[in-house]
N, C-alpha and C. Protein backbone atom coordinates (compact mmCIF):
# COMPACT_ATOMS: atom_id res chain seq x y z
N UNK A 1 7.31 -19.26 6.34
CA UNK A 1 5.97 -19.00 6.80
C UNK A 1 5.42 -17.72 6.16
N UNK A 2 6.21 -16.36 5.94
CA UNK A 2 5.70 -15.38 5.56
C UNK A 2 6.43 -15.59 4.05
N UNK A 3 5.83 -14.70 2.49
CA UNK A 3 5.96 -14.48 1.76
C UNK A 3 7.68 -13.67 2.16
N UNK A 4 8.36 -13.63 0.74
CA UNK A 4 9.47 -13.07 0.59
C UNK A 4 9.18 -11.62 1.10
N UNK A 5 8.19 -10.89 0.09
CA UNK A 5 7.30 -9.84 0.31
C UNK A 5 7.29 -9.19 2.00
N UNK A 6 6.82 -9.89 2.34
CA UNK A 6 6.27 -9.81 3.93
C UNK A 6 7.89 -9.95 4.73
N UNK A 7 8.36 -10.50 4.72
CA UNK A 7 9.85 -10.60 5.17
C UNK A 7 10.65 -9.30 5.55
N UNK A 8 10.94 -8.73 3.54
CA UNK A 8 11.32 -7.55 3.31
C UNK A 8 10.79 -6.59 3.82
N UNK A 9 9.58 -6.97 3.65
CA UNK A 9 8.54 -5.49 4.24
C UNK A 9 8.84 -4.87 6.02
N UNK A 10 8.85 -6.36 6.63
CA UNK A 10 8.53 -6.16 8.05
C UNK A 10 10.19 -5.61 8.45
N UNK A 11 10.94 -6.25 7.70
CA UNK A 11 12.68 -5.84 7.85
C UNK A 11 12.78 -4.29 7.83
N UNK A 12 12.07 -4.17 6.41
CA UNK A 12 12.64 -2.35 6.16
C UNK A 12 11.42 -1.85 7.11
N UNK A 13 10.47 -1.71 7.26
CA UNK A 13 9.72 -1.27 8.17
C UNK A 13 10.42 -1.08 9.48
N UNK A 14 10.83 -2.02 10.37
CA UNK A 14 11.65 -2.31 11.54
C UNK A 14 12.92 -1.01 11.57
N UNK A 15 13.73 -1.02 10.20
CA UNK A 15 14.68 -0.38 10.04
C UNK A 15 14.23 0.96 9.88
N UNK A 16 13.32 1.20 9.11
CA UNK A 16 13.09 3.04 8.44
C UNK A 16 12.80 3.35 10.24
N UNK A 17 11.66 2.46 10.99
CA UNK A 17 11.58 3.23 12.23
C UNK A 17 12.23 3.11 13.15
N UNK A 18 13.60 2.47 13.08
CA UNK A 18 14.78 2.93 14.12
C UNK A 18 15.35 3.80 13.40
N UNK A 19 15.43 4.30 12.33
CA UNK A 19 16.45 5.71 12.02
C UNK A 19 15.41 6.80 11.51
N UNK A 20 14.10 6.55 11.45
CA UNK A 20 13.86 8.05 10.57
C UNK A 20 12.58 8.32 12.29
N UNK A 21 12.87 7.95 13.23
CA UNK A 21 11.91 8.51 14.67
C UNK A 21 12.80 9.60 15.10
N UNK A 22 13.84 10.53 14.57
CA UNK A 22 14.07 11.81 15.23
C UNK A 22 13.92 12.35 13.77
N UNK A 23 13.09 11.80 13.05
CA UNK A 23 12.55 12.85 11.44
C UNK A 23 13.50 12.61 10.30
N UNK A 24 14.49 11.92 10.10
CA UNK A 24 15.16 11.60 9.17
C UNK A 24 14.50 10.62 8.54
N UNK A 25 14.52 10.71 6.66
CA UNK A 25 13.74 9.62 5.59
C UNK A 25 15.10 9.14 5.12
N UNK A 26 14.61 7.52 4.69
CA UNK A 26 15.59 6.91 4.15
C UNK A 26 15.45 6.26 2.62
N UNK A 27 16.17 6.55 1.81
CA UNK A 27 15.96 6.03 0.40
C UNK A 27 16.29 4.54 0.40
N UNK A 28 15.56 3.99 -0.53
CA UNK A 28 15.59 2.53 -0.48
C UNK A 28 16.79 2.01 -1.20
N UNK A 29 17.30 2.65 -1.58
CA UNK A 29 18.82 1.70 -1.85
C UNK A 29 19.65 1.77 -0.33
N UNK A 30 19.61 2.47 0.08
CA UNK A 30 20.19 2.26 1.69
C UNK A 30 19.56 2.04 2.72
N UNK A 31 17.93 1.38 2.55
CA UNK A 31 17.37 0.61 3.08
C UNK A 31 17.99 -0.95 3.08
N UNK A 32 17.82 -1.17 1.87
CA UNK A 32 18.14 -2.75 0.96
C UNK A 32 19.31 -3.32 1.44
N UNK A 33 19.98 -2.11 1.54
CA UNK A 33 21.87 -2.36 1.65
C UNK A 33 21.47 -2.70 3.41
N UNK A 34 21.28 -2.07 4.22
CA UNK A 34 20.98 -2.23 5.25
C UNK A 34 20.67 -3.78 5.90
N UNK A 35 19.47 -3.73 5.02
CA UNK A 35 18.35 -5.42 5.76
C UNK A 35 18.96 -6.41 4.54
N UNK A 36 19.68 -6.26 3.88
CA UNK A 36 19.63 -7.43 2.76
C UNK A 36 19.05 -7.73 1.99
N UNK A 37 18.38 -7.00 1.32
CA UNK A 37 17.14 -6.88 0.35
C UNK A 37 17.18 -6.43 -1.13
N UNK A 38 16.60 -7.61 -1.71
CA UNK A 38 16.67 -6.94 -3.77
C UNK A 38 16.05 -5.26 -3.30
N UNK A 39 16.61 -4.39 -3.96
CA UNK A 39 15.84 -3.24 -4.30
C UNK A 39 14.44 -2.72 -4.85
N UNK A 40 14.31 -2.97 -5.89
CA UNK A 40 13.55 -3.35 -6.74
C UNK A 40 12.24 -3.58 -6.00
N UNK A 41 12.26 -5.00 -5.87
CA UNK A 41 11.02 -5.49 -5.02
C UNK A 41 10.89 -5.12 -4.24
N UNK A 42 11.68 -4.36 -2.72
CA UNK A 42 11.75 -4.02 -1.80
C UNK A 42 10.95 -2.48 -2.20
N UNK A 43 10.95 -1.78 -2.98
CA UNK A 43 10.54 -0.67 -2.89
C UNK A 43 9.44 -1.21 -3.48
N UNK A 44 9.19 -2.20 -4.34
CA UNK A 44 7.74 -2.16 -4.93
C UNK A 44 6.84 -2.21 -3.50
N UNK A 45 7.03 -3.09 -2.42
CA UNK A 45 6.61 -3.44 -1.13
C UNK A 45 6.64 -2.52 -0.43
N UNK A 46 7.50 -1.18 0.22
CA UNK A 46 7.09 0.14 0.55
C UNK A 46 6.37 0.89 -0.02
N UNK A 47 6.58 0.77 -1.56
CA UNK A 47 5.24 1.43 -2.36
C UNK A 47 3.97 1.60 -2.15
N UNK A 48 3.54 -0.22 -2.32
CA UNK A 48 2.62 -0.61 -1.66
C UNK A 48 1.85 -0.32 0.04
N UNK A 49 3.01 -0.24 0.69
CA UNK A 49 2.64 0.31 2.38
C UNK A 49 1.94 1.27 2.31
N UNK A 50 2.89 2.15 1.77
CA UNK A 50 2.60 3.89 1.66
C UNK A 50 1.28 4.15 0.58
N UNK A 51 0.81 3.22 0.06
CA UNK A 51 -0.92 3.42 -0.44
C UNK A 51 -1.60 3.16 0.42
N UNK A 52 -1.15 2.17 1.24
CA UNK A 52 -1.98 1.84 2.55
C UNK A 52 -2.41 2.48 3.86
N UNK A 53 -1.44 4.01 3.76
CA UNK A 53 -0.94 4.74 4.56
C UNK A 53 0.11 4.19 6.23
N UNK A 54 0.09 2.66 5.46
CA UNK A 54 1.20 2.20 6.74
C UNK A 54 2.42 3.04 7.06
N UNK A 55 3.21 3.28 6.04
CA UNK A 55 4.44 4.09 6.12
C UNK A 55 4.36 5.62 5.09
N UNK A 56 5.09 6.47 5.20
CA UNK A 56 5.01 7.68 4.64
C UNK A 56 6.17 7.98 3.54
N UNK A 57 6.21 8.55 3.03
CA UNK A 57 6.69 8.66 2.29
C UNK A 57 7.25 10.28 1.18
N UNK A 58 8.03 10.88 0.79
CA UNK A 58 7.81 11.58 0.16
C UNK A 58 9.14 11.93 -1.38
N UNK A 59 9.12 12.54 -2.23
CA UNK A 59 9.59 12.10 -3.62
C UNK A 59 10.82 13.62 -3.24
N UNK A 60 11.77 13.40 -4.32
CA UNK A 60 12.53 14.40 -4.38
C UNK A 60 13.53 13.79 -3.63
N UNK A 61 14.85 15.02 -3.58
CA UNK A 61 16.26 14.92 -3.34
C UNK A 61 16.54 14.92 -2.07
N UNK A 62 15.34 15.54 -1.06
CA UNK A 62 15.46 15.10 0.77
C UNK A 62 13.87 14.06 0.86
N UNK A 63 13.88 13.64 -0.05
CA UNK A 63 12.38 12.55 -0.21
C UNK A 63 12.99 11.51 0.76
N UNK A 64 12.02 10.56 0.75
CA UNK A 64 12.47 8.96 1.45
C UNK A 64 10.96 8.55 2.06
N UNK A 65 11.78 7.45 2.17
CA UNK A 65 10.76 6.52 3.61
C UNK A 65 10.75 7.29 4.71
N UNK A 66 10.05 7.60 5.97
CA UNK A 66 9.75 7.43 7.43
C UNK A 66 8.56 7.04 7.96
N UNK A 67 8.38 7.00 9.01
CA UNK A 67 6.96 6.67 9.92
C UNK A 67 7.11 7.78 10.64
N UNK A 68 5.72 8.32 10.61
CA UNK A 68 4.99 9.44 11.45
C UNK A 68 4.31 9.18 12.47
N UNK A 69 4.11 10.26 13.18
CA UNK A 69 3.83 9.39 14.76
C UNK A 69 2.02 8.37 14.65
N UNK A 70 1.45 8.75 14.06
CA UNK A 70 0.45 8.13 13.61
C UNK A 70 0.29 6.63 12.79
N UNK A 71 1.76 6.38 12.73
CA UNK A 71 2.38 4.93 11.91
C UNK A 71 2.84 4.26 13.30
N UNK A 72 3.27 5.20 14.17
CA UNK A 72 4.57 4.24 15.31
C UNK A 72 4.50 3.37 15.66
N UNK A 73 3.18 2.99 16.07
CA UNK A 73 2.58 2.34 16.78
C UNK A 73 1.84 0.96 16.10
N UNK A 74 2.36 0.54 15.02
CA UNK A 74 1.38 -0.06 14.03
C UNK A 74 1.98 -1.55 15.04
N UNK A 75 0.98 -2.48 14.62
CA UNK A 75 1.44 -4.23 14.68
C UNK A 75 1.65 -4.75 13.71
N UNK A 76 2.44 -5.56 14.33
CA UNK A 76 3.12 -6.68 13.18
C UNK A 76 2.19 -7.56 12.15
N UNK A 77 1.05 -7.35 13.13
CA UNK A 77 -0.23 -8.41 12.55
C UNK A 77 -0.37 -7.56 11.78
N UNK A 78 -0.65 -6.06 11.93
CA UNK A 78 -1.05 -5.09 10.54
C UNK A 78 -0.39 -5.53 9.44
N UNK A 79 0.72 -5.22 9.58
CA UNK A 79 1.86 -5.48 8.37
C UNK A 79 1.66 -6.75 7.76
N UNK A 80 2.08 -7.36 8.27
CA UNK A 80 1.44 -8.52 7.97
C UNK A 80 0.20 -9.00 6.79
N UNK A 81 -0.79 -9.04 7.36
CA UNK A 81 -2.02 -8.59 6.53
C UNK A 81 -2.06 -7.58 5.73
N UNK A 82 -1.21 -7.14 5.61
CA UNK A 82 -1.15 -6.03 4.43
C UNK A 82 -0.57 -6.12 3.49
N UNK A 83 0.29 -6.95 3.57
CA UNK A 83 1.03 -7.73 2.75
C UNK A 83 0.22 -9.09 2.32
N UNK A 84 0.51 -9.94 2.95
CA UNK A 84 0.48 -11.55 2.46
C UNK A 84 -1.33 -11.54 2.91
N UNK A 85 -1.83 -10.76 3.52
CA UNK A 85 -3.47 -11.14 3.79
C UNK A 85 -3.42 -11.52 5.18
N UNK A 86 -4.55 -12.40 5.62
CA UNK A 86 -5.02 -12.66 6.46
C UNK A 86 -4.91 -14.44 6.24
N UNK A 87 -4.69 -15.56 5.73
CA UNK A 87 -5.13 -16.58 5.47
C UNK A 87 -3.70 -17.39 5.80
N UNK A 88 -2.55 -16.96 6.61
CA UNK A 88 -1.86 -17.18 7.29
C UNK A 88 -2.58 -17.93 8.48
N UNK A 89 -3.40 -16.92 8.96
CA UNK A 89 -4.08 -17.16 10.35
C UNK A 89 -5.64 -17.73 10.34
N UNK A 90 -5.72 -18.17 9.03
CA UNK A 90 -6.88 -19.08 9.49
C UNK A 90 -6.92 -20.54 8.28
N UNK A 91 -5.88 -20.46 7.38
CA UNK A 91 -5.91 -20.99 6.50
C UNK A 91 -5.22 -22.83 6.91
N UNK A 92 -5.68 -23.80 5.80
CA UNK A 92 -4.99 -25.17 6.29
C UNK A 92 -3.69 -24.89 6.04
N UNK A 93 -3.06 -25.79 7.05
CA UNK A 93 -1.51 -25.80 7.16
C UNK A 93 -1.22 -26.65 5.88
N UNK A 94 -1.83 -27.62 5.51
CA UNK A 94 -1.87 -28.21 4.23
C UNK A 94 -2.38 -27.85 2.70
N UNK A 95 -3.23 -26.33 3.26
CA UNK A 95 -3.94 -25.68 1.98
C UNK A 95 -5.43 -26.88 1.22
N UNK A 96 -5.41 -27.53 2.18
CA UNK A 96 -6.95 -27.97 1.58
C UNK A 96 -8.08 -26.78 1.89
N UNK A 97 -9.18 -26.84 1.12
CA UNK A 97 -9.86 -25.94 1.43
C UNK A 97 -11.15 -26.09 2.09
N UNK A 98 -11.14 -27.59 2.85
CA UNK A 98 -12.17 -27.84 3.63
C UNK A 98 -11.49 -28.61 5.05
N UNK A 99 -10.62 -27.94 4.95
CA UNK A 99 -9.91 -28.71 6.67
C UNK A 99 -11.08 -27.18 7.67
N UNK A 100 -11.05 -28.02 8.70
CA UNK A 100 -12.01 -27.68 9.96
C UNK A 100 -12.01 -28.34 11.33
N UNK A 101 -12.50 -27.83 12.17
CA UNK A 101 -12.15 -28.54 13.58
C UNK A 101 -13.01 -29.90 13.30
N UNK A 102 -14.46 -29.84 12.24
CA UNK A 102 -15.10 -30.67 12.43
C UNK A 102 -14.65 -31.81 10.94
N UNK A 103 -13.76 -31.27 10.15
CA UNK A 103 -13.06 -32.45 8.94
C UNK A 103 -12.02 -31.59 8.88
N UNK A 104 -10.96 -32.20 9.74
CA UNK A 104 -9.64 -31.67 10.32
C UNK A 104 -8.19 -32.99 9.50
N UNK A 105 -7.66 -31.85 8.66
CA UNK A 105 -6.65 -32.82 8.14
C UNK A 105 -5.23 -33.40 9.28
N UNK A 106 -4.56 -34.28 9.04
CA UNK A 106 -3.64 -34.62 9.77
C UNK A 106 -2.73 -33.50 10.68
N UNK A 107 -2.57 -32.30 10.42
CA UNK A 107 -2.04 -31.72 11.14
C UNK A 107 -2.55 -30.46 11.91
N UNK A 108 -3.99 -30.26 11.34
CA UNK A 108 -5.15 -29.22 11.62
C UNK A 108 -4.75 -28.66 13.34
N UNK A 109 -4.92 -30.14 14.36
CA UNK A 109 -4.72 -29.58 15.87
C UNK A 109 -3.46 -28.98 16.07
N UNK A 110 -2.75 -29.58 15.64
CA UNK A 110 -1.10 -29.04 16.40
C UNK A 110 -1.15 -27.63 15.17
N UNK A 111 -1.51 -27.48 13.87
CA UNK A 111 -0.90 -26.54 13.20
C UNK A 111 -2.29 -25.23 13.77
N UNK A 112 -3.00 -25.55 14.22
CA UNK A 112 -4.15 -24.48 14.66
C UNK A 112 -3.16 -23.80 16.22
N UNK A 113 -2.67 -24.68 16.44
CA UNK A 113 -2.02 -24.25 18.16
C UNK A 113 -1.01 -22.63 17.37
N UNK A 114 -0.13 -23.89 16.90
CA UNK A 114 1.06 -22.76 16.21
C UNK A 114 0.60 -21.13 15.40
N UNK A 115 -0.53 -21.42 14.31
CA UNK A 115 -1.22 -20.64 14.30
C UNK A 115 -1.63 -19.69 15.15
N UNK A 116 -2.33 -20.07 16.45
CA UNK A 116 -2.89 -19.00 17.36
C UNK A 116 -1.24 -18.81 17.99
N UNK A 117 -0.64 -19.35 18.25
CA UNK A 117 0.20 -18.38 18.78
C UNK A 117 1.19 -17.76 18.45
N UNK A 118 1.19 -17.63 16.68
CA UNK A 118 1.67 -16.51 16.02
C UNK A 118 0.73 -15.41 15.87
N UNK A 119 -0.18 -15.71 15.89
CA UNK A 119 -1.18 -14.74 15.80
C UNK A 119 -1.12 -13.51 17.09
N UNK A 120 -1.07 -14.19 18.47
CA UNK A 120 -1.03 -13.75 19.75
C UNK A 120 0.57 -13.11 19.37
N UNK A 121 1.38 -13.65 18.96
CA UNK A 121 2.79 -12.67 18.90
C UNK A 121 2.53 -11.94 18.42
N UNK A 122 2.24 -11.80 16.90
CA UNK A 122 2.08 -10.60 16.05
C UNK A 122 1.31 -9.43 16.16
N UNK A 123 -0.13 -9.97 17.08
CA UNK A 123 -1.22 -8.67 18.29
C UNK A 123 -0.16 -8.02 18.49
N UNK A 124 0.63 -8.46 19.64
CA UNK A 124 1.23 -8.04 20.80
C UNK A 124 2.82 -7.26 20.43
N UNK A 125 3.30 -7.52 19.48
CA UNK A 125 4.42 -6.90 18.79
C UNK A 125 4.09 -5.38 18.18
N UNK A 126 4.77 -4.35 18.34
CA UNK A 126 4.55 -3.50 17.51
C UNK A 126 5.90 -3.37 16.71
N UNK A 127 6.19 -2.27 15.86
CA UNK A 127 6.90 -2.08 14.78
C UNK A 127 7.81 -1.36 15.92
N UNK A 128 7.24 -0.23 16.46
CA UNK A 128 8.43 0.45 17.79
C UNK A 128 8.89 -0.40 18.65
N UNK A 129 8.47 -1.53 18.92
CA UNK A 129 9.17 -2.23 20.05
C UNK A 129 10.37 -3.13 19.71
N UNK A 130 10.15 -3.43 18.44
CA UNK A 130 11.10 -4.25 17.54
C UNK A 130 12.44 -3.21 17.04
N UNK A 131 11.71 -2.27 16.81
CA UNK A 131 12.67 -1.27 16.21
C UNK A 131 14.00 -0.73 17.20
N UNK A 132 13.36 -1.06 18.58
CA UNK A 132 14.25 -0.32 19.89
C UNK A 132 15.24 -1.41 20.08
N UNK A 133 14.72 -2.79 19.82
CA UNK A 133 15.63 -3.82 19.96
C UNK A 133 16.87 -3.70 18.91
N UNK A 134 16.49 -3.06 17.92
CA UNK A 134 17.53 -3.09 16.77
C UNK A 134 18.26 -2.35 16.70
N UNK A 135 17.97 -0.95 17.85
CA UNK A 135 18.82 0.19 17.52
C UNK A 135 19.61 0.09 19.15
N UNK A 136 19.31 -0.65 19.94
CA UNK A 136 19.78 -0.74 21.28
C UNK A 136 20.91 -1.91 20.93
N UNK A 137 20.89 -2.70 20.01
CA UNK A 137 21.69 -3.60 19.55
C UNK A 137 21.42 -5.46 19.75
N UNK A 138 20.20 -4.79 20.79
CA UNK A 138 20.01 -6.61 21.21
C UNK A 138 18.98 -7.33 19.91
N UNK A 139 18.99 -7.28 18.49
CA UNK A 139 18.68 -7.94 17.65
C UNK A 139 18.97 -7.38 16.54
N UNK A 140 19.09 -7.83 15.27
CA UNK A 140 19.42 -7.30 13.63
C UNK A 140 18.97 -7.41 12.67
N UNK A 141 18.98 -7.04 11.71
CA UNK A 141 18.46 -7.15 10.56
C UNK A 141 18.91 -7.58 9.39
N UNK A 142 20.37 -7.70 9.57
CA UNK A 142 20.98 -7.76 8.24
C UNK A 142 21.46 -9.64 8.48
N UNK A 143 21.99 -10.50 7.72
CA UNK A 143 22.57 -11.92 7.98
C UNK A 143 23.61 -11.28 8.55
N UNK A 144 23.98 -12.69 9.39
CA UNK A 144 25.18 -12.81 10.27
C UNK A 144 26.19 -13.43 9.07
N UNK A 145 27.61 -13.41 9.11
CA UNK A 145 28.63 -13.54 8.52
C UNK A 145 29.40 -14.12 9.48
């Protein structure tokens, strides 16, 4: 459903703000290693955040990723859309470009439902609330083995 992009993003996002919220930054090779993630692309995709001012960032030998308290609070829907866009949430489930309630392709009703209520998750999710689940232990980031 989400781009590779968007995946990685929302993973290391999740992760930088369960370890860098008492002020510690994390470099993206021990991000990657962390969530399971090419490097490479994974930082091209924090790169990208941190123009957006989603996540922070700074260069040098105590440099890294963190979120500032002005990030903490972001939604998933942000991220999201910041990445892959907006056309998740309004786009055909089939990618025609004239499906509508009123010339609605075969799966338009049921895939409009699913739609709104990823949409309603992703409102309602923030990046801190996900992040507490990960560091309290009741969810993960990395594959199971």
């Amino acid at each position: 459903m989400f781009s590779k992009a968007c995946e990685y993003g929302i993973r290391a996002m999740i992760y930088i703000w369960s370890q860098s919220k008492d002020g510690g930054k994390l470099g993206v090779r021990d991000i990657c290693k962390e969530i399971d993630a090419p490097e490479y692309f994974t930082a091209k995709v924090l790169q990208s955040l941190a123009k957006k001012d989603m996540i922070s960032s700074t260069k040098g030998p105590n440099g890294g990723f963190f979120i500032n308290t002005a990030q903490e609070n972001l939604r998933l829907i942000d991220l999201v859309i910041a990445i892959d866009g907006d056309s998740i949430f309004s786009g055909c489930g089939l990618g025609l470009k004239q499906c509508s309630a009123a010339n609605p392709c075969p799966i338009h009703h049921e895939f409009k439902t699913v739609r709104d209520k990823l949409t309603n998750m992703l409102t309602k999710m923030t990046l801190k609330e996900l992040a507490e689940e990960v560091s309290q232990g009741s969810a993960t980031l990395s594959r199971l083995i």
